[in-house]
Protein backbone atom coordinates (compact mmCIF):
# COMPACT_ATOMS: atom_id res chain seq x y z
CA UNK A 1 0.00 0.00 0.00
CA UNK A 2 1.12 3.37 -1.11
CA UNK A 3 1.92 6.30 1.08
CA UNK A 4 -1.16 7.97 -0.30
CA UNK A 5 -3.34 5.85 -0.09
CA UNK A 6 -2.20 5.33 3.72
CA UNK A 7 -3.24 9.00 4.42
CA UNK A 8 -6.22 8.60 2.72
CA UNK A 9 -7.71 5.60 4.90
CA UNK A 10 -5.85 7.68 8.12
CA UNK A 11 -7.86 10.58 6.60
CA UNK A 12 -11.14 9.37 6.14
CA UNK A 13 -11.54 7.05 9.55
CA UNK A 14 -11.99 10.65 11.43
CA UNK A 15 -14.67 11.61 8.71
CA UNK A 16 -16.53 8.25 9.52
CA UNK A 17 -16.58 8.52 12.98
CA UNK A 18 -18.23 12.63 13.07
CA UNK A 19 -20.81 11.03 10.62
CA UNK A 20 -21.62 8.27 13.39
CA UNK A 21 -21.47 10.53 16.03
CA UNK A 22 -24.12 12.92 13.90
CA UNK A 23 -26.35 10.27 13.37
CA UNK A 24 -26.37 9.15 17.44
CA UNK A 25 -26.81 12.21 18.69
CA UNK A 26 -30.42 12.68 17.73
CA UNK A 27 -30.97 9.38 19.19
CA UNK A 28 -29.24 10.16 22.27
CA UNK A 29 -30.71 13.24 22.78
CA UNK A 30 -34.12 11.76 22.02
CA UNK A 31 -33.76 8.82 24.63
CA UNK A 32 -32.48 11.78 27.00
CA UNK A 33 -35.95 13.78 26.84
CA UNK A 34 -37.76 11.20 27.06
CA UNK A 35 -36.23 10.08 30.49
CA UNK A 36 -36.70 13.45 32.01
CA UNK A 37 -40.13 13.75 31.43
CA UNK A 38 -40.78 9.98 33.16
CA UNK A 39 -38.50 10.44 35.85
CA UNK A 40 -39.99 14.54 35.66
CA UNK A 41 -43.91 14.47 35.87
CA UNK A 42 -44.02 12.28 39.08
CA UNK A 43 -41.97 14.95 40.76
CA UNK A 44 -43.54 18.07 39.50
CA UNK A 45 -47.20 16.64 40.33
CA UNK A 46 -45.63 15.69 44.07
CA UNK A 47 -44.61 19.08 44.59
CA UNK A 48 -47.69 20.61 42.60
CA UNK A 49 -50.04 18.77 44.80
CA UNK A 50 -48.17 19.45 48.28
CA UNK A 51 -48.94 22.97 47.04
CA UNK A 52 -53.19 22.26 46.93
CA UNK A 53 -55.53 21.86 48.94
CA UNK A 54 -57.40 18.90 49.86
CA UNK A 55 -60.58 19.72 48.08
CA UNK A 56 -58.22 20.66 44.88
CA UNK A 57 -56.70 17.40 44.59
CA UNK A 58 -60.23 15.30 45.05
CA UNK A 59 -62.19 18.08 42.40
CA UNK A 60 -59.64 17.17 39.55
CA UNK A 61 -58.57 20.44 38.99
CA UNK A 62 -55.92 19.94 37.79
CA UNK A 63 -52.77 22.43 37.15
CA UNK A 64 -56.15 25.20 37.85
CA UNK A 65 -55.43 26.12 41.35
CA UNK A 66 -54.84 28.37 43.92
CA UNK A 67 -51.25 27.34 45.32
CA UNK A 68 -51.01 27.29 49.41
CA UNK A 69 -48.40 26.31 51.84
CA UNK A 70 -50.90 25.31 54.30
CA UNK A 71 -49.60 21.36 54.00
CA UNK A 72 -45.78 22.97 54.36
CA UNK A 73 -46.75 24.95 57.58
CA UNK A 74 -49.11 22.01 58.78
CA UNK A 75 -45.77 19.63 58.03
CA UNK A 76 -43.57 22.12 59.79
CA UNK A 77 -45.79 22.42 62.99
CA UNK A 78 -46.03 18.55 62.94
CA UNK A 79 -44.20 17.40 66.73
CA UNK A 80 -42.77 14.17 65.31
CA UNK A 81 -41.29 15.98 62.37
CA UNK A 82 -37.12 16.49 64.33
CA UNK A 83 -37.69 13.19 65.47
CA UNK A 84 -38.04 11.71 62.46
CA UNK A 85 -35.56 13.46 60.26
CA UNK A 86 -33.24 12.78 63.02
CA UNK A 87 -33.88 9.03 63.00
CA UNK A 88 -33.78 8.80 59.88
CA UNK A 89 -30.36 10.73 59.11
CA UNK A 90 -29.11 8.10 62.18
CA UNK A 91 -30.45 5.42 60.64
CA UNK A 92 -28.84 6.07 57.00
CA UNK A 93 -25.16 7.41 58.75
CA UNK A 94 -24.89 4.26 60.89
CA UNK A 95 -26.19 1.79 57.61
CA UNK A 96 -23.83 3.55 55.45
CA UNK A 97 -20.71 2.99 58.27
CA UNK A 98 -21.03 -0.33 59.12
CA UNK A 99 -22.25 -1.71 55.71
CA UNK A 100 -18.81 -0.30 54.41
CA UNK A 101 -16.80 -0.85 57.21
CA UNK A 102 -17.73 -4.45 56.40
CA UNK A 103 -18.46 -4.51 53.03
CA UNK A 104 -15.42 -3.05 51.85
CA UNK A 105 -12.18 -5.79 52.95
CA UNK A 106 -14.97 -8.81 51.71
CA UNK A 107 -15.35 -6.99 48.22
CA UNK A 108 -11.47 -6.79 48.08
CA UNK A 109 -11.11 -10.45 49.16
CA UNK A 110 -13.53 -11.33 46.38
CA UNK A 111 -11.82 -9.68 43.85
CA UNK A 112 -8.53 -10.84 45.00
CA UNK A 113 -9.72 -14.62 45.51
CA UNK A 114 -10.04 -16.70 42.17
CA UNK A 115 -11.54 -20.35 41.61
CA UNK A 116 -14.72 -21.98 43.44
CA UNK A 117 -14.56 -20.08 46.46
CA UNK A 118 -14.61 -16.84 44.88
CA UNK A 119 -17.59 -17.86 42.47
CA UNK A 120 -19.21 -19.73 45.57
CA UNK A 121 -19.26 -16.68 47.56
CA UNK A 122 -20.99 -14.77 44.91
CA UNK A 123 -23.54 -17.11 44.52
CA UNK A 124 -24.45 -17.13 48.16
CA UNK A 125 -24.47 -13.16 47.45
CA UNK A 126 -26.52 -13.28 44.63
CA UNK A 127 -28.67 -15.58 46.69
CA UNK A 128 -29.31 -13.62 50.03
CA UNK A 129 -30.00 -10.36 47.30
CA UNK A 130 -32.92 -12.15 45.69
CA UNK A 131 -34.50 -13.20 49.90
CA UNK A 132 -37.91 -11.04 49.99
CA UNK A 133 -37.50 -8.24 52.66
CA UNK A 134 -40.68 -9.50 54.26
CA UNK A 135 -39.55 -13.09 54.66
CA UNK A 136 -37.21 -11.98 57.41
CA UNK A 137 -39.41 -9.45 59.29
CA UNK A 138 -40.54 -12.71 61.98
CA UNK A 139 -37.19 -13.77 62.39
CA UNK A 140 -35.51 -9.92 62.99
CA UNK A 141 -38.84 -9.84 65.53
CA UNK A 142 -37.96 -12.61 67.27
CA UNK A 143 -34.33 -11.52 67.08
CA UNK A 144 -34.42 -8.31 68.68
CA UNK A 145 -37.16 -8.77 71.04
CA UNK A 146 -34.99 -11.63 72.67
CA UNK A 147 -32.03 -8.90 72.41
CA UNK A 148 -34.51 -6.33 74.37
CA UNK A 149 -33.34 -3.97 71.06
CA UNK A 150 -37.19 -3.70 69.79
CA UNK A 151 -37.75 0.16 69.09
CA UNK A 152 -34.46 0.97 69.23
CA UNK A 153 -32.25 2.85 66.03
CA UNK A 154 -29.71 0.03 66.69
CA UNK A 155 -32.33 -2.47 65.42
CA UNK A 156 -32.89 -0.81 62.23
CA UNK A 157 -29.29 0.07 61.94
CA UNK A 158 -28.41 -3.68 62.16
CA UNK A 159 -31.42 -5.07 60.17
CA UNK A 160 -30.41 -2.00 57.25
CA UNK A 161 -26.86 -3.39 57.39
CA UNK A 162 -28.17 -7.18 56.77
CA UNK A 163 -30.12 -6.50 53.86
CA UNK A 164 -27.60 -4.40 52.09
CA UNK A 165 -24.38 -5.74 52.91
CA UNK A 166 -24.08 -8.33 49.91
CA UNK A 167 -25.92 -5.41 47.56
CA UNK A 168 -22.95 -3.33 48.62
CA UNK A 169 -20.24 -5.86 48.08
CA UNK A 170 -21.48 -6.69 44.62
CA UNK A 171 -21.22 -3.29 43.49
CA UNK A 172 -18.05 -2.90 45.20
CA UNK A 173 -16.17 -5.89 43.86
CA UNK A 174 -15.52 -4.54 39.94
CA UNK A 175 -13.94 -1.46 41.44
CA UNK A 176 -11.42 -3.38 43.16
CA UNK A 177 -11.15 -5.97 39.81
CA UNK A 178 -10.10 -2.67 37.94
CA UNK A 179 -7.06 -2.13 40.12
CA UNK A 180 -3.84 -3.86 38.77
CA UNK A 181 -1.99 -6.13 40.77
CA UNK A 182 1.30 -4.07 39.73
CA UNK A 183 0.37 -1.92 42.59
CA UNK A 184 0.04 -4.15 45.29
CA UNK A 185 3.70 -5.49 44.38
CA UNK A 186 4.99 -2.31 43.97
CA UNK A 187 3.71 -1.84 47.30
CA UNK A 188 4.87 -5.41 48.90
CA UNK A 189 8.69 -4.54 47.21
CA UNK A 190 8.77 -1.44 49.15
CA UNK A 191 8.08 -3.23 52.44
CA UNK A 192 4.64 -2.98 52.50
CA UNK A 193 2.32 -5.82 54.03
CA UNK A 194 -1.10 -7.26 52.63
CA UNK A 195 -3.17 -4.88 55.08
CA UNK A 196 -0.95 -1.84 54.68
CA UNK A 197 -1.02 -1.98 50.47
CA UNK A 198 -5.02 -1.99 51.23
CA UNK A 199 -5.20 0.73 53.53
CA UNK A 200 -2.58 3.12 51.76
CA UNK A 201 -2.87 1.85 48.20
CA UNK A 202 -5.88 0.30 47.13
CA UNK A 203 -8.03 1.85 49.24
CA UNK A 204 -7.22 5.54 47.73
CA UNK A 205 -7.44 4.42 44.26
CA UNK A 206 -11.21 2.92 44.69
CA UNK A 207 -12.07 5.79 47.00
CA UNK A 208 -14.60 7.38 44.36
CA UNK A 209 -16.24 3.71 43.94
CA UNK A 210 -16.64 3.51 47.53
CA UNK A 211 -18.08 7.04 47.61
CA UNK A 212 -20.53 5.75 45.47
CA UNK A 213 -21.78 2.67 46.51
CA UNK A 214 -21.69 5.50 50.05
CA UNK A 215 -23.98 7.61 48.72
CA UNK A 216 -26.41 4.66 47.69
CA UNK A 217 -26.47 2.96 50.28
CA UNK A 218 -27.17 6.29 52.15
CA UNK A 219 -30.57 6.72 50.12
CA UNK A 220 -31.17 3.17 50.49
CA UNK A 221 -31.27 3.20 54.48
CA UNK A 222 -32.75 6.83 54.68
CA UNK A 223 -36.38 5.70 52.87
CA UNK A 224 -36.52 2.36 54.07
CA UNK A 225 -40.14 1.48 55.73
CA UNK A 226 -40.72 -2.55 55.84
CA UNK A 227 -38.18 -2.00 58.72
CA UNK A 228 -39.44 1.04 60.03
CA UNK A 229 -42.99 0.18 60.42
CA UNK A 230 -42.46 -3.24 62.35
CA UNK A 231 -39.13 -3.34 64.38
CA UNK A 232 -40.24 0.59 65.90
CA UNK A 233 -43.50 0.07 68.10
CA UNK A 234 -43.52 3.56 68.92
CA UNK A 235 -45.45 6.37 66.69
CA UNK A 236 -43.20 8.49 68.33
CA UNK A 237 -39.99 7.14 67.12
CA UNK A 238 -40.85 6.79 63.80
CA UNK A 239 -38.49 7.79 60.84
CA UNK A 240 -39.61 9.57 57.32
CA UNK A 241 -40.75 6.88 55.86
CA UNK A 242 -42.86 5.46 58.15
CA UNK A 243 -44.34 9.34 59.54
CA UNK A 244 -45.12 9.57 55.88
CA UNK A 245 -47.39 6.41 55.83
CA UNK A 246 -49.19 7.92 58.93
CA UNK A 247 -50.62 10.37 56.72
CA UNK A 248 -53.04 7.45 55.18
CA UNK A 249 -55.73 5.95 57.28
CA UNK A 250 -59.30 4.32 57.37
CA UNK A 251 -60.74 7.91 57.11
CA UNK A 252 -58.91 8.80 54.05
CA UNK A 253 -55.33 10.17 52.58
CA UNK A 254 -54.57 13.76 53.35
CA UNK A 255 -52.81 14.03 50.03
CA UNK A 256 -51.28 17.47 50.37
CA UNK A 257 -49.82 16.74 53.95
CA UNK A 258 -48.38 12.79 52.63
CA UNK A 259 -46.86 15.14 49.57
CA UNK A 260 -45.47 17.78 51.94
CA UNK A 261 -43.63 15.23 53.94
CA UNK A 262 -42.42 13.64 51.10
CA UNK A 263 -40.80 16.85 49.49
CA UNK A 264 -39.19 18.19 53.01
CA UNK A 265 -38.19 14.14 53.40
CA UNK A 266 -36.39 14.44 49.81
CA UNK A 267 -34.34 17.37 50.89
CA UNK A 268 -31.25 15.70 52.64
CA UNK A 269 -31.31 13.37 50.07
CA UNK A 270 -30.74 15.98 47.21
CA UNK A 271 -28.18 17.61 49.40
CA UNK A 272 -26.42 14.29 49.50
CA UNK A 273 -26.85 14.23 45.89
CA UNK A 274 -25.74 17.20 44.80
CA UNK A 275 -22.08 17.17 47.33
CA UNK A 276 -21.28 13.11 45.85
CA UNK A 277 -22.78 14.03 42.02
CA UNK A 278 -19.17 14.28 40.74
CA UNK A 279 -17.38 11.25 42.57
CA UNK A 280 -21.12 9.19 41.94
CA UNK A 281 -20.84 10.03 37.93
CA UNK A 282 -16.72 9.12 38.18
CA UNK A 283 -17.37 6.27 40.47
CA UNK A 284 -19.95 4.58 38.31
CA UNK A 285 -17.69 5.01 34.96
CA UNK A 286 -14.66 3.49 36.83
CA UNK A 287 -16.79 0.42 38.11
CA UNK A 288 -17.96 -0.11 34.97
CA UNK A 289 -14.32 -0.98 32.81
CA UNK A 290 -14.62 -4.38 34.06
């Protein structure tokens, strides 16, 4: 092949790609709209209805109202509302601790580990994620009550921790894949032992990974309710989730207040969002090279 002809090919494989780009990006951009408006409407009607009044939302009315805060200052006033938030931002911190504090050396061992004990240990994984939630709300019960921790943030700390701990060490286990093994014996030639190359090595390269899978399992924990509702037997101690449920009963749904609850609930959470957005969008593209 001729040196022309070379530099044509070299020239024309940049041309080919801009044409494929061209003809995603309508597609892309498409696919994009059309996932804001889903994920969109069922937040704009939440907060457009939190903004109504009762007899608005049962007359149909529509986007036709007069907008109130009455369910905001009704929310506000509400005694159990500190409690809540505060047992629920407890009940997320303490998940997200101890979930990582234990989910983070197994996901490393798993990625580390090769042959039938590795793919053993993600079956049994794989296994205890596809358990219903409601099959082990007896035994938990039983459990705790034994325990005297029944109503008790320790309880749903503990029972949070169980349920998401193999979640968590599944999504943790590719980001730990992706790190070469070069490191770790750069790390053992300088001295360094197994635990120290995790600590000061490994663990610094994955951080954004385990920011991540952080910040998920914060969200997780903080609007859980199976939990909630049966392991706290008083109102009084009730999180967001389940003070949110209190606002159906035989008599009705106060639809403004429930919506009102939900939207001051949602707050932490988009703080939490908004502070991990960039190590959540560079976390997720890391765990997924391998």
């Amino acid at each position: 092949m001729t040196s022309t002809a070379t530099s044509a090919i070299s020239a024309a494989r940049p041309i080919r790609s801009r044409r494929s780009t061209v003809r995603r990006e309508p597609i892309a951009v498409t696919i994009r709209a059309l996932l804001y408006v889903i994920y969109g409407l069922p937040l704009l009607w939440i907060v457009l209805t939190s903004l109504k009044q009762q007899g608005d939302v049962l007359g149909g009315g529509g986007l036709l109202f007069s907008p109130t805060l009455n369910a905001y200052r009704d929310a506000l006033a509400n005694p159990q509302l500190p409690t809540a938030l505060l047992q629920s931002g407890q009940i997320a911190l303490g998940t997200t601790v101890l979930v990582l504090v234990l989910a983070t050396p197994f996901a490393y061992a798993l990625a580390r580990v090769n042959g039938w004990i590795a793919g053993l240990a993600l079956g049994v994984l794989i296994f205890l994620q596809m358990v219903p939630q409601t099959a082990n709300i007896i035994p938990l019960f039983a459990l705790f009550s034994k325990a005297h921790l029944l109503d008790s943030t320790v309880s749903l700390v503990l029972a949070n921790s169980a349920m998401l701990l193999p979640w968590a060490t599944l999504l943790l286990r590719p980001f730990f894949a992706a790190v070469p093994d070069a490191i770790e014996e750069a790390a053992a030639i300088d001295g360094a032992g197994r635990l120290r190359a995790f600590v000061a090595v490994v663990l610094p390269v994955v951080r954004n990974g385990v920011a991540t899978v952080g910040s998920l399992i914060f969200l997780v924990a903080w609007g859980e309710f199976i939990y909630a509702i049966n392991l706290f037997l008083s109102p009084e101690n009730y999180p967001m989730s389940a003070l949110i449920a209190q606002q159906t009963s035989g008599y009705g749904i106060d639809w403004p207040a429930l919506m009102a609850f939900a939207v001051i609930s949602s707050l932490p959470l988009l703080v939490v969002y908004v502070l991990s957005f960039r190590l959540l969008r560079e976390g997720l593209a890391v765990g997924s090279v391998k």
